[in-house]
Structure formats: structure tokens, C-alpha cells
C-alpha atoms as a PDB file:
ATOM      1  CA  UNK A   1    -155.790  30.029 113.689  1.00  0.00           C
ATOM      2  CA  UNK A   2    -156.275  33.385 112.281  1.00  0.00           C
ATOM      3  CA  UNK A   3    -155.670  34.884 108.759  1.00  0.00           C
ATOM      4  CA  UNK A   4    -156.121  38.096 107.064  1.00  0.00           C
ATOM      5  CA  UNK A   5    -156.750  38.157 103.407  1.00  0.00           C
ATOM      6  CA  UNK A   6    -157.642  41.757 101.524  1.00  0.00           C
ATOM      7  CA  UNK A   7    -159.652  41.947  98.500  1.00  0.00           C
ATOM      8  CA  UNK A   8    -158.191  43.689  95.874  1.00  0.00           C
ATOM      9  CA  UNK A   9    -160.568  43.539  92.957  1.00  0.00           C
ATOM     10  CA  UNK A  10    -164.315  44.875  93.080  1.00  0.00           C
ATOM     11  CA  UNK A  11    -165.962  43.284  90.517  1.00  0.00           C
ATOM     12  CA  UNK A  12    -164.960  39.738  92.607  1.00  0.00           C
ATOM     13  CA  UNK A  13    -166.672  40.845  95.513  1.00  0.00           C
ATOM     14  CA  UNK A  14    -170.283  39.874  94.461  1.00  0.00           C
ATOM     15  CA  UNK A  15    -169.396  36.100  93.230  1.00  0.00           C
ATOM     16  CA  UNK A  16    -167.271  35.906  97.015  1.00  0.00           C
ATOM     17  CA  UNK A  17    -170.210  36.682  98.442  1.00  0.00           C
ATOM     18  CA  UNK A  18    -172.534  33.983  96.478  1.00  0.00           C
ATOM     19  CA  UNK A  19    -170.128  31.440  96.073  1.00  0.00           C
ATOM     20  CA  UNK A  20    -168.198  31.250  99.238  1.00  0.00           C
ATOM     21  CA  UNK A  21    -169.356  33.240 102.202  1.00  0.00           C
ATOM     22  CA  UNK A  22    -173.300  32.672 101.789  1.00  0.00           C
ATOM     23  CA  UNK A  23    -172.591  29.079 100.878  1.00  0.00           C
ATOM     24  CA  UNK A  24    -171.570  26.886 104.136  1.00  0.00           C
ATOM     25  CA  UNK A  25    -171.398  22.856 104.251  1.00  0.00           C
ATOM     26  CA  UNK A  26    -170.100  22.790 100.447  1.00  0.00           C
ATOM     27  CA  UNK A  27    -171.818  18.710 100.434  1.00  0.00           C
ATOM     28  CA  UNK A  28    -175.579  20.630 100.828  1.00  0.00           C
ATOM     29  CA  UNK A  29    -176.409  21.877  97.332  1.00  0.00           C
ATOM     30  CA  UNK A  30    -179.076  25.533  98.170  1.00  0.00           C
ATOM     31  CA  UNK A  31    -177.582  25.248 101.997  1.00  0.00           C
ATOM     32  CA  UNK A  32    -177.371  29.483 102.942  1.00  0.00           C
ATOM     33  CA  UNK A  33    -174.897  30.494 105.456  1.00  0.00           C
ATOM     34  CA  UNK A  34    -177.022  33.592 107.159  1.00  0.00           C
ATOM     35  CA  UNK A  35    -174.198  36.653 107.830  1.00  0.00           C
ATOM     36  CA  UNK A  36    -174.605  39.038 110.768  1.00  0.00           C
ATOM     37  CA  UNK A  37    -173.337  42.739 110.843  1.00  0.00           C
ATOM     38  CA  UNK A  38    -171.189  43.677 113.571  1.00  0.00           C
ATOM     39  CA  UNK A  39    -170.081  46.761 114.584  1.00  0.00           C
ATOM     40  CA  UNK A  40    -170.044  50.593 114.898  1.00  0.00           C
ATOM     41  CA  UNK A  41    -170.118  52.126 112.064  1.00  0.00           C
ATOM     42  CA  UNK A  42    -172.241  48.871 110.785  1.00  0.00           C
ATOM     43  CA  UNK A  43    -175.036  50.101 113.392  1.00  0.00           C
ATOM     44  CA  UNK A  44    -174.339  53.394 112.181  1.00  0.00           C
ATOM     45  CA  UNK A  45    -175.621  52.890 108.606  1.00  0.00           C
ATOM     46  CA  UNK A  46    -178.245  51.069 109.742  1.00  0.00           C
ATOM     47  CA  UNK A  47    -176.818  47.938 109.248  1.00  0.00           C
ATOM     48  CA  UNK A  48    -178.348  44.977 111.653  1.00  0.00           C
ATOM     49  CA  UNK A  49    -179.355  41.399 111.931  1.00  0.00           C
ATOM     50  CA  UNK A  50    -178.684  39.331 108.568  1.00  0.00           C
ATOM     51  CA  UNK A  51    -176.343  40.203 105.998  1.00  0.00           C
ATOM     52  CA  UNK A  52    -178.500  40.762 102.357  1.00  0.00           C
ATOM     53  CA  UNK A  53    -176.358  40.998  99.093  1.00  0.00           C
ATOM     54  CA  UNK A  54    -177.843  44.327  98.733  1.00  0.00           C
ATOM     55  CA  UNK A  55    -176.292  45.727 101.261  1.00  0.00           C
ATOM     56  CA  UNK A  56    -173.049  43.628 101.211  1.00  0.00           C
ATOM     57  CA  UNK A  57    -172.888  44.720  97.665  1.00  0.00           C
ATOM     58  CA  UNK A  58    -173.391  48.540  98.527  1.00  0.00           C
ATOM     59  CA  UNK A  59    -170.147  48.207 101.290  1.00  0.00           C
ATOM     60  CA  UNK A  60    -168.089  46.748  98.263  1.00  0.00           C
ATOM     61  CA  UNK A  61    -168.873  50.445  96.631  1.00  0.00           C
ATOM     62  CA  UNK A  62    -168.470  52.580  99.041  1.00  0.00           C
ATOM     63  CA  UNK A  63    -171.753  53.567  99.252  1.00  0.00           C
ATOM     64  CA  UNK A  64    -174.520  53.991 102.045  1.00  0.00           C
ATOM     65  CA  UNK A  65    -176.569  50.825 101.916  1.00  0.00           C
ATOM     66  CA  UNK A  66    -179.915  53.000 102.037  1.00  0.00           C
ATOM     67  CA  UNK A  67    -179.100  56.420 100.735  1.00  0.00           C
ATOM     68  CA  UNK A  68    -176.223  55.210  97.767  1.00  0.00           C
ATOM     69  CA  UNK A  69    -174.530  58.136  99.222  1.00  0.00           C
ATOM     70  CA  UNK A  70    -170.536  57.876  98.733  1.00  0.00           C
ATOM     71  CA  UNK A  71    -169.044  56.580 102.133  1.00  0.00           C
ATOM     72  CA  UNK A  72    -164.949  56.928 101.035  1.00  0.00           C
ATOM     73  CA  UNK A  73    -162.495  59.339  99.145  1.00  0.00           C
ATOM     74  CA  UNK A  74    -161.126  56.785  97.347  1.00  0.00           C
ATOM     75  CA  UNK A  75    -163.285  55.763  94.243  1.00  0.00           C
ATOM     76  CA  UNK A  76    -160.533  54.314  91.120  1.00  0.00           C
ATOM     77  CA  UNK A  77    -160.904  50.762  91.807  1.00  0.00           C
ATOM     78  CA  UNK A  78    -157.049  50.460  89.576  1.00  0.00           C
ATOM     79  CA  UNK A  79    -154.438  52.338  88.448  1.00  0.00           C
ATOM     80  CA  UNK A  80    -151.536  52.028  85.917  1.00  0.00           C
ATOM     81  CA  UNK A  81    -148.389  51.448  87.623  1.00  0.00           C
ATOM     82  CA  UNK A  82    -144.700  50.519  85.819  1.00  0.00           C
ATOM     83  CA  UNK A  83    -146.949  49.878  82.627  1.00  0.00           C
ATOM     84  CA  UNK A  84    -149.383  47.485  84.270  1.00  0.00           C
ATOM     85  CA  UNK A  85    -152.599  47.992  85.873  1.00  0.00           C
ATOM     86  CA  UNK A  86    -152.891  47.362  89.291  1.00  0.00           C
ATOM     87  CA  UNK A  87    -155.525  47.563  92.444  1.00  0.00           C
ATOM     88  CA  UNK A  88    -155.904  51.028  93.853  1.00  0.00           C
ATOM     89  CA  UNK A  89    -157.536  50.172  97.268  1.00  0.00           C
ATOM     90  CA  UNK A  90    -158.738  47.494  99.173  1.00  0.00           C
ATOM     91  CA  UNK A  91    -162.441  46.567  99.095  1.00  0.00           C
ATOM     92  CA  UNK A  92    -162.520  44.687 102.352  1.00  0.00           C
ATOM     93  CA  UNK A  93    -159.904  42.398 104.953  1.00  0.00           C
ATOM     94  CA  UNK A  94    -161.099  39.095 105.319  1.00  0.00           C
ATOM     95  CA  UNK A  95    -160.127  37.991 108.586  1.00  0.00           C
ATOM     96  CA  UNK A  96    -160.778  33.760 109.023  1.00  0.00           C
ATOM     97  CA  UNK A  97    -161.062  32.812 112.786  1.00  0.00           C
ATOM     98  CA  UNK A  98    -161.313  28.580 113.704  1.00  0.00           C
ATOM     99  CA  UNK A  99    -160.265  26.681 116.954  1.00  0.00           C
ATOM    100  CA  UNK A 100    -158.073  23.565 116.618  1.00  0.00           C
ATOM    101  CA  UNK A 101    -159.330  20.629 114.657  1.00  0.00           C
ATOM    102  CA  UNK A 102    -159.467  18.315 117.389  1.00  0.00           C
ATOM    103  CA  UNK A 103    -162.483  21.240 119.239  1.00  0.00           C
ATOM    104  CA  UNK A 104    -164.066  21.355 115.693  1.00  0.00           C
ATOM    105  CA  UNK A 105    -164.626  17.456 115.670  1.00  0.00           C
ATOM    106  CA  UNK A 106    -165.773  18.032 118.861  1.00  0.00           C
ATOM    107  CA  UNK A 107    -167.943  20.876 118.329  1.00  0.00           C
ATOM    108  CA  UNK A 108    -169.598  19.316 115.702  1.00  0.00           C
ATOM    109  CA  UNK A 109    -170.361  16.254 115.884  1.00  0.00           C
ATOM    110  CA  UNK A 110    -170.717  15.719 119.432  1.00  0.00           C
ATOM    111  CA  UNK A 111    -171.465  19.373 121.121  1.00  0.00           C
ATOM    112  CA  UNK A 112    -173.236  22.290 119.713  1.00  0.00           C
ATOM    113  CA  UNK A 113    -172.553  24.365 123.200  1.00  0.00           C
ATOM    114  CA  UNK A 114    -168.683  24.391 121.693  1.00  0.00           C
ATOM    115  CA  UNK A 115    -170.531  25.942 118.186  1.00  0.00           C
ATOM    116  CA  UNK A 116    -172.259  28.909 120.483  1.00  0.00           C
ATOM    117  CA  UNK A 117    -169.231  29.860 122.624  1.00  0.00           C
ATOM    118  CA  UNK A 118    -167.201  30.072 119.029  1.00  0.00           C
ATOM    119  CA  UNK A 119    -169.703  32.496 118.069  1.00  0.00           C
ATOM    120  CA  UNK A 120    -169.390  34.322 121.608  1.00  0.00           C
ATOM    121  CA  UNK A 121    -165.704  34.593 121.315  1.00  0.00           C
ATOM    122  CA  UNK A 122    -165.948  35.748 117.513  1.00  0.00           C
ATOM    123  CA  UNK A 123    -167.850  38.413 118.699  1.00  0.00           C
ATOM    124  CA  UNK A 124    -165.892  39.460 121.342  1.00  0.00           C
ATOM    125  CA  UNK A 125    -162.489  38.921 119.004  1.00  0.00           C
ATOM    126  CA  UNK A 126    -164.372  41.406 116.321  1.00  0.00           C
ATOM    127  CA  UNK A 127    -165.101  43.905 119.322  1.00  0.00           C
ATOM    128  CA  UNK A 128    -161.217  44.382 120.254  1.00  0.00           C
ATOM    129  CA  UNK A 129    -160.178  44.554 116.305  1.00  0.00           C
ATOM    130  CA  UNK A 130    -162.788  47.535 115.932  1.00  0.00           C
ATOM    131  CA  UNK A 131    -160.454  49.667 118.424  1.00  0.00           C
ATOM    132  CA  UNK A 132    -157.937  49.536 116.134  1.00  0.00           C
ATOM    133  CA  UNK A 133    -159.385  50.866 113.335  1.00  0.00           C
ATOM    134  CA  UNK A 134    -158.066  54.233 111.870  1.00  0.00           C
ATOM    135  CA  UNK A 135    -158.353  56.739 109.157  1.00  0.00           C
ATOM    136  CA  UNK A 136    -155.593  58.358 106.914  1.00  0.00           C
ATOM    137  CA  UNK A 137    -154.917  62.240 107.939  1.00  0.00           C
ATOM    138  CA  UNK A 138    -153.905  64.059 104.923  1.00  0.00           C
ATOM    139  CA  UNK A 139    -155.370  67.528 105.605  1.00  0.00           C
ATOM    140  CA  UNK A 140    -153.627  70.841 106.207  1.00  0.00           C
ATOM    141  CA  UNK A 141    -150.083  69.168 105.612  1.00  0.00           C
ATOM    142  CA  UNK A 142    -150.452  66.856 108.216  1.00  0.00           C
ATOM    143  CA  UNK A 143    -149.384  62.821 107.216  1.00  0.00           C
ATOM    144  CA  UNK A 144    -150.622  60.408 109.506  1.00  0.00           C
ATOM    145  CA  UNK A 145    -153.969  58.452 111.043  1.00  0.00           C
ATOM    146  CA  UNK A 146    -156.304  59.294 113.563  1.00  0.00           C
ATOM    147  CA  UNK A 147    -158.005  56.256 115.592  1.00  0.00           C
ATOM    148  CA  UNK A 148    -161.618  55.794 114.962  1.00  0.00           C
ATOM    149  CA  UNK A 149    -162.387  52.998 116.543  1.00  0.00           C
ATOM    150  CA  UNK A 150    -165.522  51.901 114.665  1.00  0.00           C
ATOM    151  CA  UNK A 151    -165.668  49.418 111.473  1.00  0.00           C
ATOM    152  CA  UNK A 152    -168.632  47.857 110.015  1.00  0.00           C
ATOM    153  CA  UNK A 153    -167.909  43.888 109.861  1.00  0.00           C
ATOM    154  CA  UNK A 154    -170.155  40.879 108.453  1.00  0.00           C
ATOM    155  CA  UNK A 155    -169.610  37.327 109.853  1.00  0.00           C
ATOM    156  CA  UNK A 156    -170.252  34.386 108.134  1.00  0.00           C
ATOM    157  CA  UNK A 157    -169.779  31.120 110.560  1.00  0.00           C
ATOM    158  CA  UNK A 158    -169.035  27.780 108.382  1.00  0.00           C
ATOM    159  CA  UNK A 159    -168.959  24.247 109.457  1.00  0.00           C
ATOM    160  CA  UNK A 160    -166.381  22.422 106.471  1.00  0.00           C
ATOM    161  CA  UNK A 161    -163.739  23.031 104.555  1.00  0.00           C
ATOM    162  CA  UNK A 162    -163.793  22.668 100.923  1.00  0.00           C
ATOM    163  CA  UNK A 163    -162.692  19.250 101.786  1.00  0.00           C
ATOM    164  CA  UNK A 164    -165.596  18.338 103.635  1.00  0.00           C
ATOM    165  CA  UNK A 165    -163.387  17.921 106.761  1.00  0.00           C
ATOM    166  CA  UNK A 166    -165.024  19.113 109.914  1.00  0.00           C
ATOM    167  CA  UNK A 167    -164.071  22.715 109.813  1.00  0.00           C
ATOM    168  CA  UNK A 168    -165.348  24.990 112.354  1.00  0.00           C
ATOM    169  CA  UNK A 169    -164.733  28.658 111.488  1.00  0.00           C
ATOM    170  CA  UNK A 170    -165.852  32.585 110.826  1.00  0.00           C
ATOM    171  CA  UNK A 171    -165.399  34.617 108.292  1.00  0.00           C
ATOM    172  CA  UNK A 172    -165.321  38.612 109.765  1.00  0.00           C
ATOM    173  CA  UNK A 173    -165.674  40.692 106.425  1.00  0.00           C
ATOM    174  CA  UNK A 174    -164.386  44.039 107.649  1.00  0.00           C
ATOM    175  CA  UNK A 175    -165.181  46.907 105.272  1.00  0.00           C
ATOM    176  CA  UNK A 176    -162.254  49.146 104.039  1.00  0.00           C
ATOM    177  CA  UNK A 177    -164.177  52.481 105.523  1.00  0.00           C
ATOM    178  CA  UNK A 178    -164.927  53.884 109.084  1.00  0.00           C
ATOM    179  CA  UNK A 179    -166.569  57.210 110.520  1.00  0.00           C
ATOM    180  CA  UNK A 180    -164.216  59.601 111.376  1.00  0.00           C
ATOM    181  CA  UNK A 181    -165.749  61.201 114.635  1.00  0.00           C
ATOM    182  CA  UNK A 182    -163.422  64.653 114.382  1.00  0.00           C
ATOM    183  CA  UNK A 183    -163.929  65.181 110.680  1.00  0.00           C
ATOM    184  CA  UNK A 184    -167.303  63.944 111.060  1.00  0.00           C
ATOM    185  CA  UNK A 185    -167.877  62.311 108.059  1.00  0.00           C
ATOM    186  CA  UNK A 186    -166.840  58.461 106.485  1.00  0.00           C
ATOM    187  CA  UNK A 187    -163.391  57.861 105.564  1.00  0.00           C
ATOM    188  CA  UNK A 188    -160.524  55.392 104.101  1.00  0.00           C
ATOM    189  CA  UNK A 189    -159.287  53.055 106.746  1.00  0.00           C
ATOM    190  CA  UNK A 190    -155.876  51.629 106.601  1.00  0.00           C
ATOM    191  CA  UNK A 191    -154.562  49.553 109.559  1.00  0.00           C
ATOM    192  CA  UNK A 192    -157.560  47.064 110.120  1.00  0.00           C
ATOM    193  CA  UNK A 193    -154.721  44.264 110.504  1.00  0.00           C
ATOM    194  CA  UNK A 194    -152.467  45.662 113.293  1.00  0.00           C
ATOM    195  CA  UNK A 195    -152.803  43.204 116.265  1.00  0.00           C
ATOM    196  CA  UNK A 196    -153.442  39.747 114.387  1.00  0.00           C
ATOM    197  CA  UNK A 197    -151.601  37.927 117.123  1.00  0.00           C
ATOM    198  CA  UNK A 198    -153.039  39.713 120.027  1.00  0.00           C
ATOM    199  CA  UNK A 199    -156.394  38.600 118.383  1.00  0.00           C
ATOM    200  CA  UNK A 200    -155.793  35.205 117.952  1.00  0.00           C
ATOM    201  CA  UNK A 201    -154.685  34.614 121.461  1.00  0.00           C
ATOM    202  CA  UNK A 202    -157.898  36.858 122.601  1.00  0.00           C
ATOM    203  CA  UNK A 203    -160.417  34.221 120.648  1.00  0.00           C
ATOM    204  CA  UNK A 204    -158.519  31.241 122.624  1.00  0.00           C
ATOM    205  CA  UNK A 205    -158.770  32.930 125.843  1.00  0.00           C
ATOM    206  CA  UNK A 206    -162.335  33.233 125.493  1.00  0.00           C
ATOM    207  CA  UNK A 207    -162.497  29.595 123.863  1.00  0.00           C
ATOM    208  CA  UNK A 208    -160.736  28.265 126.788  1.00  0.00           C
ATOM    209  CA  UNK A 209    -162.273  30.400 129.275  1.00  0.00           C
ATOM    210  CA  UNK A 210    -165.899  29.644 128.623  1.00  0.00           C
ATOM    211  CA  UNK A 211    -165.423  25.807 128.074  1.00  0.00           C
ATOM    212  CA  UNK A 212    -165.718  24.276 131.668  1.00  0.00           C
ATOM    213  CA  UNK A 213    -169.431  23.526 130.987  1.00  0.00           C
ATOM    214  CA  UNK A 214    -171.293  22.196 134.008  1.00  0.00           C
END
């Protein structure tokens, strides 16, 4: 299965972080669910190995993890709209990846190889959705996007639900900014969630391709 959630509201994105993606099997009190960055424009801004709050933190602004440089156009975090204040951009897409329950059973209780070809097929999954990443064109009259093809993602792989049911599944964080090759510089992003289905049917190709273990 595969869902796409956006967050809305900045000043959530630092509990999300602490309380649900860097926390994994919720029955371990202190257990730490290590992130990796993925990505283009993650290896771009220097961004490798584990995911840090820091840095996570610094994505949620718009900012360059090492230089606090701004990274987007878009900085008002709300607006007033029909006498109500409202969101005015999307932080990041949340994009949850799992196999059925019956391979996460399987997976983990009885075979970690299952565990390390979800991670392969994550990977490969996050690959294809970073070639459909695109930036607003707004410039000289023009009203359209340009692809980019580059995102900076963080995955966080969890083993239960809140439950405590067997739960095998990713979260791919992907940041609501890309680098804009022609304009040469970091901009909005606005389709990261064109393709969902193609996706989902990518991860259980590679799933299904890579388990006839010898």
C-alpha cells in the first residue's frame, strides 16, 4: 500500500519528527529509528548517511542545512483566506510505502532477507518519484512547471503499527523544494504526488521480483 500525506503546518514538523518518524517499535521506550537521505538535490546540499534533527529541521524552513541560506520563494507559512487563516504551502509529502501483512509477518519474524529487499525496493520506488519532480514557472508571463527531476527525501523504515501489529513499512519524507537546473537556483515544487499508482505497482515489482531467494 502506498499513501501520500502533506504537511501543512510548520511548527508540527519538529514533534513529527521526535515523536513518530525517529521513534520505531512504539513497545521499546528510547528505541531510535535511524533516517537516511535520498536523493538529488539531498546530495546536493550535502545531505548523506543519517538523518539529524538539525538538518531535518533546516528542510522544514527552507533553508540550507549548512549555510541557513533560503532554499524556496515561498516563506508565509499561513494566510487569511474567507476570514480564516489557513496553510500557505506545504512543508513536506509524506509518502508511506508497506508490503502486504501476510510478507510483514513474514519478514519479521521469520526472515530478515524480506526486511533488506523492502529497503532495496524503497529505494528504487524513491528513485522513479524523483523524475517527477517539478518547479512552478511564473517568470516573464509564462504559467506552468518545468521538470527538475531532483528532490531531497528522508526515509524512516518502521517495524509496527501503533497497534503493535507486525507492520513493515517506510516513511519517504520528500521536501517541498528542488533545484531548478535552467534557473539555476532552489525552487517551490508542486507535483511530488503525480504517479502514486505507477509507484505502488513499481515497489511490488521489485518486492516480487527479488523474492525467489536461493
Amino acid at each position: 500500500m502506498l499513501t501520500a500525506k502533506p504537511q501543512l503546518n510548520l511548527s508540527n514538523a519538529a514533534g513529527y519528527f521526535r515523536e513518530h518518524l525517529a521513534t520505531g517499535d512504539y513497545y521499546m521506550d528510547g528505541h531510535v529509528v535511524r533516517g537516511e537521505w535520498r536523493g538529488i538535490a539531498a546530495s546536493m546540499l550535502g545531505l548523506d548517511g543519517i538523518v539529524d534533527e538539525k538538518n531535518f529541521l533546516a528542510m522544514c524552513e527552507g533553508q540550507h542545512p549548512e549555510t541557513g541560506q533560503l532554499l524556496t520563494m515561498r516563506r508565509n507559512t499561513t494566510r487569511r483566506e474567507d476570514g480564516h487563516t489557513v496553510s500557505n504551502r506545504r512543508v513536506f509529502y509524506d509518502f508511506t510505502i508497506s508490503p502486504p501483512k501476510s510478507v510483514s509477518v513474514v519478514a519479521l519474524w521469520q526472515d530478515a532477507r524480506i526486511i533488506a529487499l523492502h529497503d532495496k525496493a524503497v529505494r528504487v520506488m524513491v528513485d522513479e518519484l524523483e523524475k517527477f519532480a517539478e518547479t512552478r514557472v511564473r517568470k516573464d508571463g509564462e504559467n506552468g512547471e518545468r521538470v527538475t527531476g531532483g528532490i531531497a527525501a528522508a526515509l524512516f523504515r518502521h517495524d509496527t503499527s501503533r497497534e503493535l501489529d507486525p507492520h513493515l513499512h517506510t516513511h519517504c519524507v520528500v521536501f517541498n523544494a528542488t533545484y531548478d537546473f535552467w534557473e539555476k537556483e532552489a525552487r517551490f515544487t508542486r507535483r511530488a504526488c503525480i504517479g502514486r499508482k505507477n509507484l505502488r505497482n513499481l515497489y511490488y515489482h521489485e518486492m516480487a521480483k527479488g523474492s525467489q531467494f536461493g
